[in-house]
N, C-alpha and C. Protein backbone atom coordinates (compact mmCIF):
# COMPACT_ATOMS: atom_id res chain seq x y z
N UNK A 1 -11.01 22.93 135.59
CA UNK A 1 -10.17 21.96 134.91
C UNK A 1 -10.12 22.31 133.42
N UNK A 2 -9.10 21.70 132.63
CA UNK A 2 -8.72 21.92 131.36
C UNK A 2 -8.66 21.04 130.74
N UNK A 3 -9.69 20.91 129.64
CA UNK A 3 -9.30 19.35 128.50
C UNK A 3 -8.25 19.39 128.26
N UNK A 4 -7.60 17.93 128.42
CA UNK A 4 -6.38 17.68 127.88
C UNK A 4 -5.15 18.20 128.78
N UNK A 5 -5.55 18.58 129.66
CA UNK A 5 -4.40 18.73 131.22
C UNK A 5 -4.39 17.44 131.97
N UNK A 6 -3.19 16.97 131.92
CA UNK A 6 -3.04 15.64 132.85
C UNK A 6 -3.21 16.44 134.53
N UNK A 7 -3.75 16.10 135.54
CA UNK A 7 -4.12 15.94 136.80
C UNK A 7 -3.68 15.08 137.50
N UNK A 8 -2.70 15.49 138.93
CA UNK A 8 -2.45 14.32 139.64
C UNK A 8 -3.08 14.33 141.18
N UNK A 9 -3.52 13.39 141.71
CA UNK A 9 -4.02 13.45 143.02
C UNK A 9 -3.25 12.39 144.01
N UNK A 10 -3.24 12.64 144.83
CA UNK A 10 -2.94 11.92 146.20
C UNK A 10 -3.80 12.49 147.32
N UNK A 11 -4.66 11.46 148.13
CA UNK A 11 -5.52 11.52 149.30
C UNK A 11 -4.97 10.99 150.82
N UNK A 12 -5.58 11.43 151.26
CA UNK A 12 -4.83 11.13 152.87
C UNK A 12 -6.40 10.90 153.22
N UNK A 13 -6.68 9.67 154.59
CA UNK A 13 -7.50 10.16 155.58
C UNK A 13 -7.45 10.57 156.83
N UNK A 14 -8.67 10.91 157.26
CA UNK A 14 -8.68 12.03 158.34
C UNK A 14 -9.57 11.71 159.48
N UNK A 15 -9.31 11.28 160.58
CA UNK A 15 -10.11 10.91 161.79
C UNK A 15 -9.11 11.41 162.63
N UNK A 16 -9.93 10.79 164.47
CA UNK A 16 -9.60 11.17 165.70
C UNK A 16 -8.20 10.94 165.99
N UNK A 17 -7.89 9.77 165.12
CA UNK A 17 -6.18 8.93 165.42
C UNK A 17 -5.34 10.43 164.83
N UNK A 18 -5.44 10.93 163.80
CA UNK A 18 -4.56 11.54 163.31
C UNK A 18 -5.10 11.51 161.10
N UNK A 19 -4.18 12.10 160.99
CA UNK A 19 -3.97 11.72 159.37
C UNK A 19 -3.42 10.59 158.88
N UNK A 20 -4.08 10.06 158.05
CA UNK A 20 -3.13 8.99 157.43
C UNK A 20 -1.98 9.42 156.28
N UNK A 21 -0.74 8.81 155.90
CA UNK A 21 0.13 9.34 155.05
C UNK A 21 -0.70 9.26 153.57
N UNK A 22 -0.13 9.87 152.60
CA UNK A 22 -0.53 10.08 151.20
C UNK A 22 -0.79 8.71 150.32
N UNK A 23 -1.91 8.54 149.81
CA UNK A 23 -2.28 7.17 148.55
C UNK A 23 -1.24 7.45 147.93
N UNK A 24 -1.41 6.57 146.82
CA UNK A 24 -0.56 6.43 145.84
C UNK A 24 -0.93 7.40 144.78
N UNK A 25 0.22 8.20 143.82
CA UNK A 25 -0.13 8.92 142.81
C UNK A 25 -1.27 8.74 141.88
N UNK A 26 -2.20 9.40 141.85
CA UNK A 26 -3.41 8.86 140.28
C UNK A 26 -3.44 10.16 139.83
N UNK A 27 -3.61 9.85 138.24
CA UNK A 27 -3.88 10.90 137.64
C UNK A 27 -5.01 10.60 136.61
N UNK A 28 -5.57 11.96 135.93
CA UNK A 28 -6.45 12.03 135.48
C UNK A 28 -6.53 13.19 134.34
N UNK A 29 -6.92 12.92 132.87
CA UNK A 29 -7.27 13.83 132.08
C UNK A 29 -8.41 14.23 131.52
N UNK A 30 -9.12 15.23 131.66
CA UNK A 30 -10.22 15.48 131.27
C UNK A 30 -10.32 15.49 129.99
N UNK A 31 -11.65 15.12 129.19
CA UNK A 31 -11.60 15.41 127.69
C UNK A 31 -12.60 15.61 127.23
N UNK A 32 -12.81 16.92 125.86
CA UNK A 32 -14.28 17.12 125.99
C UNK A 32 -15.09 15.93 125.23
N UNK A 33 -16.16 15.76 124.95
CA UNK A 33 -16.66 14.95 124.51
C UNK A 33 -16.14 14.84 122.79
N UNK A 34 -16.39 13.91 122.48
CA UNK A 34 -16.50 13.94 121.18
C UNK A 34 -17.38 13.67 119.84
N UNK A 35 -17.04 14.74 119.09
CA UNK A 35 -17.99 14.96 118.39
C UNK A 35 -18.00 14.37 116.66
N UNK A 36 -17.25 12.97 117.04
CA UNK A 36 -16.59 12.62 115.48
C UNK A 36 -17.49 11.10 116.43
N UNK A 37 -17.60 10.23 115.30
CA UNK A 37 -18.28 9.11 115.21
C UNK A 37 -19.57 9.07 115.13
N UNK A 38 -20.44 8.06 115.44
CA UNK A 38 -21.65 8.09 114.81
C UNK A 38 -22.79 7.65 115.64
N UNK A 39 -23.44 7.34 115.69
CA UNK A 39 -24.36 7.12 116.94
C UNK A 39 -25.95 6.98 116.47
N UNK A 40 -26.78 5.58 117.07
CA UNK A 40 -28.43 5.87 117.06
C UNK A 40 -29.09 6.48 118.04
N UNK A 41 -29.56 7.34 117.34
CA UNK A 41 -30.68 8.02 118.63
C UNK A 41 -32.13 7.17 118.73
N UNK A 42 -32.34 6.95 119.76
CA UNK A 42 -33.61 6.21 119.62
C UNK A 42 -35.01 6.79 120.58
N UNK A 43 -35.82 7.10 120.07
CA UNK A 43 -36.82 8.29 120.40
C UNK A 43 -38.13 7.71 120.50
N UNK A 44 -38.30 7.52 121.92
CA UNK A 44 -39.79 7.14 122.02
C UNK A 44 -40.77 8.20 122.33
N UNK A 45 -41.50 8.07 121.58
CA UNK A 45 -42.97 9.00 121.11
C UNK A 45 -43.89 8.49 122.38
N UNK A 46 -45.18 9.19 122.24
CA UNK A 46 -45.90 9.36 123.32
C UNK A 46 -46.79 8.33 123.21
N UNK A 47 -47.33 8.13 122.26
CA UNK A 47 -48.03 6.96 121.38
C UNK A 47 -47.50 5.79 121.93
N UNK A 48 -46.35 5.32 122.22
CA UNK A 48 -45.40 4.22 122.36
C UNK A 48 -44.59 3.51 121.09
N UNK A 49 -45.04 4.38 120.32
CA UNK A 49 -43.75 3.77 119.09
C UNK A 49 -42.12 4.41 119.36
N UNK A 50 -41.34 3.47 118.97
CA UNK A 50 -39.99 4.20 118.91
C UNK A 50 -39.45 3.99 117.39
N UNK A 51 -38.61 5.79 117.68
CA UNK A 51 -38.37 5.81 116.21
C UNK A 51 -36.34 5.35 116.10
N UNK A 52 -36.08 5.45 114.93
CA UNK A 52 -34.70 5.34 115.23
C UNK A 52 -33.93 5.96 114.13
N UNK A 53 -32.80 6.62 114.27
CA UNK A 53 -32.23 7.51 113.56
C UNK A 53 -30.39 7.19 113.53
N UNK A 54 -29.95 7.28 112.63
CA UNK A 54 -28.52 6.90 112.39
C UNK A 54 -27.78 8.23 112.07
N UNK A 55 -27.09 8.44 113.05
CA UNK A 55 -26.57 9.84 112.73
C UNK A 55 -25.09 9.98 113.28
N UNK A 56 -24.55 11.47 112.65
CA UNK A 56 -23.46 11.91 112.98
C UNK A 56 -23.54 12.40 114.95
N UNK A 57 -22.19 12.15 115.67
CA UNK A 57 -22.38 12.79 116.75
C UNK A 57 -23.06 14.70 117.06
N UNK A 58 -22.29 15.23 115.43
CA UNK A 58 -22.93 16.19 115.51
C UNK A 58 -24.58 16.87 115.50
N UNK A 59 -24.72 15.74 114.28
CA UNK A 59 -26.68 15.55 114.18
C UNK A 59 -27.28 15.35 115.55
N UNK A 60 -26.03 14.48 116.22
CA UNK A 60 -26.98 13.62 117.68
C UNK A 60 -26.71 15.24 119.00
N UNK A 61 -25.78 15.77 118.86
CA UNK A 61 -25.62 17.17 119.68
C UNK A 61 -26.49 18.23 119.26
N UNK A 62 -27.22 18.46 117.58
CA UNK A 62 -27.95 19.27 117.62
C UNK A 62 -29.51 19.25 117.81
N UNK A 63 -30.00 17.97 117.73
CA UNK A 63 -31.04 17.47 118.38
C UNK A 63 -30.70 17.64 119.47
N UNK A 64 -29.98 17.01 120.72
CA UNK A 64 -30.09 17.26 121.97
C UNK A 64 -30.18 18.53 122.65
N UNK A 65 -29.67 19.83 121.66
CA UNK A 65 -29.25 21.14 121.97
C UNK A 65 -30.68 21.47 121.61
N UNK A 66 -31.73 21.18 121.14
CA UNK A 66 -32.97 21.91 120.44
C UNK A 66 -33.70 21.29 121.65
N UNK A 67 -33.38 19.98 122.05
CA UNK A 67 -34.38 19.24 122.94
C UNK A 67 -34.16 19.99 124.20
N UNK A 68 -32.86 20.16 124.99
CA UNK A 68 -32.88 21.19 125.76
C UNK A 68 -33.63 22.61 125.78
N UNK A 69 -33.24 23.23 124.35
CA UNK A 69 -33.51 24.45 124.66
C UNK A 69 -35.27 24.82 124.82
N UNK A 70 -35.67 23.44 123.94
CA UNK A 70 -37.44 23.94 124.12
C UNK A 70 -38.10 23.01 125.73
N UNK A 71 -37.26 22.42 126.15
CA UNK A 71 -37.50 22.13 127.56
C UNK A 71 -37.18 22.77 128.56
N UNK A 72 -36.77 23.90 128.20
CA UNK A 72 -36.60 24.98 129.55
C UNK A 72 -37.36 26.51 128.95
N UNK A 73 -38.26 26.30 128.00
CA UNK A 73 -38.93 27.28 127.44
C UNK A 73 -38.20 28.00 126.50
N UNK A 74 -37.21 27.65 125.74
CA UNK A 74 -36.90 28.22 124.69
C UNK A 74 -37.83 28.52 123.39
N UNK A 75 -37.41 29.57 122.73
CA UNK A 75 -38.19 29.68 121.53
C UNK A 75 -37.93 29.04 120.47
N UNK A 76 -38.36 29.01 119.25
CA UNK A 76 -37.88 28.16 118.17
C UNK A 76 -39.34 27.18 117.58
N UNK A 77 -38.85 26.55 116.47
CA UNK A 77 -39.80 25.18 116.09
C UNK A 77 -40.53 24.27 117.39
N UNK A 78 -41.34 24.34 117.16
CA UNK A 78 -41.87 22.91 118.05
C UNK A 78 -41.84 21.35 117.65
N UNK A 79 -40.87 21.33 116.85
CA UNK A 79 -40.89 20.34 116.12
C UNK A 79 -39.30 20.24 115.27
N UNK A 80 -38.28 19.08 115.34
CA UNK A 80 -37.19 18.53 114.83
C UNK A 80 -37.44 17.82 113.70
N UNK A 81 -36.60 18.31 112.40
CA UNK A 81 -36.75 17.69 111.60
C UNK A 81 -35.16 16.64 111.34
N UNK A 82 -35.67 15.47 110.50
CA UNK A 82 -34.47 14.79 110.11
C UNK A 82 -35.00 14.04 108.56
N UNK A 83 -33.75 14.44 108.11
CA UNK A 83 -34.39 14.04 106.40
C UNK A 83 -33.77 12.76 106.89
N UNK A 84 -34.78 10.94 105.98
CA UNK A 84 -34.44 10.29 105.29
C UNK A 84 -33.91 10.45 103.86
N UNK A 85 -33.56 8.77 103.82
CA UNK A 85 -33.90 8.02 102.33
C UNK A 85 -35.08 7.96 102.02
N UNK A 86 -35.45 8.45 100.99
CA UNK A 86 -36.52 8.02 100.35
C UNK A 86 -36.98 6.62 99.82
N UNK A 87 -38.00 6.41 100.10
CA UNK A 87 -38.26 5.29 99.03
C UNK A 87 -38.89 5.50 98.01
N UNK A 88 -39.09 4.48 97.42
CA UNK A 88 -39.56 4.71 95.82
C UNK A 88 -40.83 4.59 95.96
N UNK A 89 -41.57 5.19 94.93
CA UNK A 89 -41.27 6.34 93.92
C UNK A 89 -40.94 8.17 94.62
N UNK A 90 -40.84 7.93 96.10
CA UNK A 90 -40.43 9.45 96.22
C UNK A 90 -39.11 9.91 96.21
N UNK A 91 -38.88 10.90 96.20
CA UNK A 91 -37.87 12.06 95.90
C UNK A 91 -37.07 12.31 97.18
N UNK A 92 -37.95 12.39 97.95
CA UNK A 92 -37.39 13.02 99.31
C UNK A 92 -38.21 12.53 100.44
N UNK A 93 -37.62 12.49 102.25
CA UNK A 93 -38.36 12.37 102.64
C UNK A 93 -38.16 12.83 104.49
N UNK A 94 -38.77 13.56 104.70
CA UNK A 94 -38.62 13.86 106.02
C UNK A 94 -39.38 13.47 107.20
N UNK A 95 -38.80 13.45 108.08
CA UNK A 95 -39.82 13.06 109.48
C UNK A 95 -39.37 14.96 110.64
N UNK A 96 -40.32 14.74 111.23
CA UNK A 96 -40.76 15.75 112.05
C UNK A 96 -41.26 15.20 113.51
N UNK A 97 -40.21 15.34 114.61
CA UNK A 97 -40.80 15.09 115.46
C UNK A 97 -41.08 16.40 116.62
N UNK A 98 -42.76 16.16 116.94
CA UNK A 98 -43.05 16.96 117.90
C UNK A 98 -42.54 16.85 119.25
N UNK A 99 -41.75 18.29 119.60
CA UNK A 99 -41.47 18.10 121.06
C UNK A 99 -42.43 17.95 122.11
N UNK A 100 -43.55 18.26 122.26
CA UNK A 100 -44.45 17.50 123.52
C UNK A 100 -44.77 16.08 123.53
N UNK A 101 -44.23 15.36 122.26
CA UNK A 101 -45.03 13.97 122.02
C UNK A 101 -43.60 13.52 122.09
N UNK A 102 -42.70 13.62 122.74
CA UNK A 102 -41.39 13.09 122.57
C UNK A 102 -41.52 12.65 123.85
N UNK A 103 -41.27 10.99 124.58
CA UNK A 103 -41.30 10.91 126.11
C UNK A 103 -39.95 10.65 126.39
N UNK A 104 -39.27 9.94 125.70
CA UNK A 104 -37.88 9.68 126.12
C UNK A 104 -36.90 9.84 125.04
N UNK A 105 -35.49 9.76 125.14
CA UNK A 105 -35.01 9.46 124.28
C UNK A 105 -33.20 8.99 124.00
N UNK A 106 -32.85 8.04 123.92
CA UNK A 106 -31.16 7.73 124.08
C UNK A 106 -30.79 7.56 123.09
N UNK A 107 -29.59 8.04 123.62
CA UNK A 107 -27.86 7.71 122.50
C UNK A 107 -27.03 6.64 122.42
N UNK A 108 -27.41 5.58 121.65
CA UNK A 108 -26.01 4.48 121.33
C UNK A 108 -24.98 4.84 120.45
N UNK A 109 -23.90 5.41 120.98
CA UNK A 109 -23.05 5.74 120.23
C UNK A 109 -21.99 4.45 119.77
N UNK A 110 -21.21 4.58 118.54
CA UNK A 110 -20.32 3.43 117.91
C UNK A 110 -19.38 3.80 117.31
């Protein structure tokens, strides 16, 4: 199939009587996901705290693409970073989460 190709179907059924004549026309367009809007990821740790993160769909696809790749033995960091806001008096501030201490984790997208 092709994003953005309209698809039409019609079904018949099929038993001992015979065929039945054709449903009614439906159609269907596939589309790839999208990668514009914004979304919380919400990440429960092993500990049982959950963390929560406000991000771009893209931020939320490249976490998921790192979480894949080190769950099927990929190489790389063992560990995702995501900069905050700082608070005061600091400058900067990052969190680091370890992939073995990661137990779950979902997408509310908005």
């Amino acid at each position: 199939m092709t994003n953005g190709t309209i698809y039409y179907y019609e079904v018949t059924a099929l038993n001992a009587g015979g065929e039945s004549s054709n449903s009614n026309e439906a159609s269907a367009t596939p589309q790839a996901p999208s990668s514009e809007g914004r979304a919380v990821l919400w990440v429960t740790m092993a500990n049982g705290s959950d963390i929560d993160y406000d991000l771009s769909m893209t931020e939320i696809q490249n976490f998921i693409n790192w979480y894949k790749s080190k769950a099927s033995g990929g190489v790389g960091d063992p560990f995702y970073t995501f900069s905050k806001t700082p608070i005061s008096p600091y400058t900067s501030r990052t969190d680091y989460l370890i992939f073995d201490k990661i137990v779950c984790f979902k997408v509310n997208h908005y």
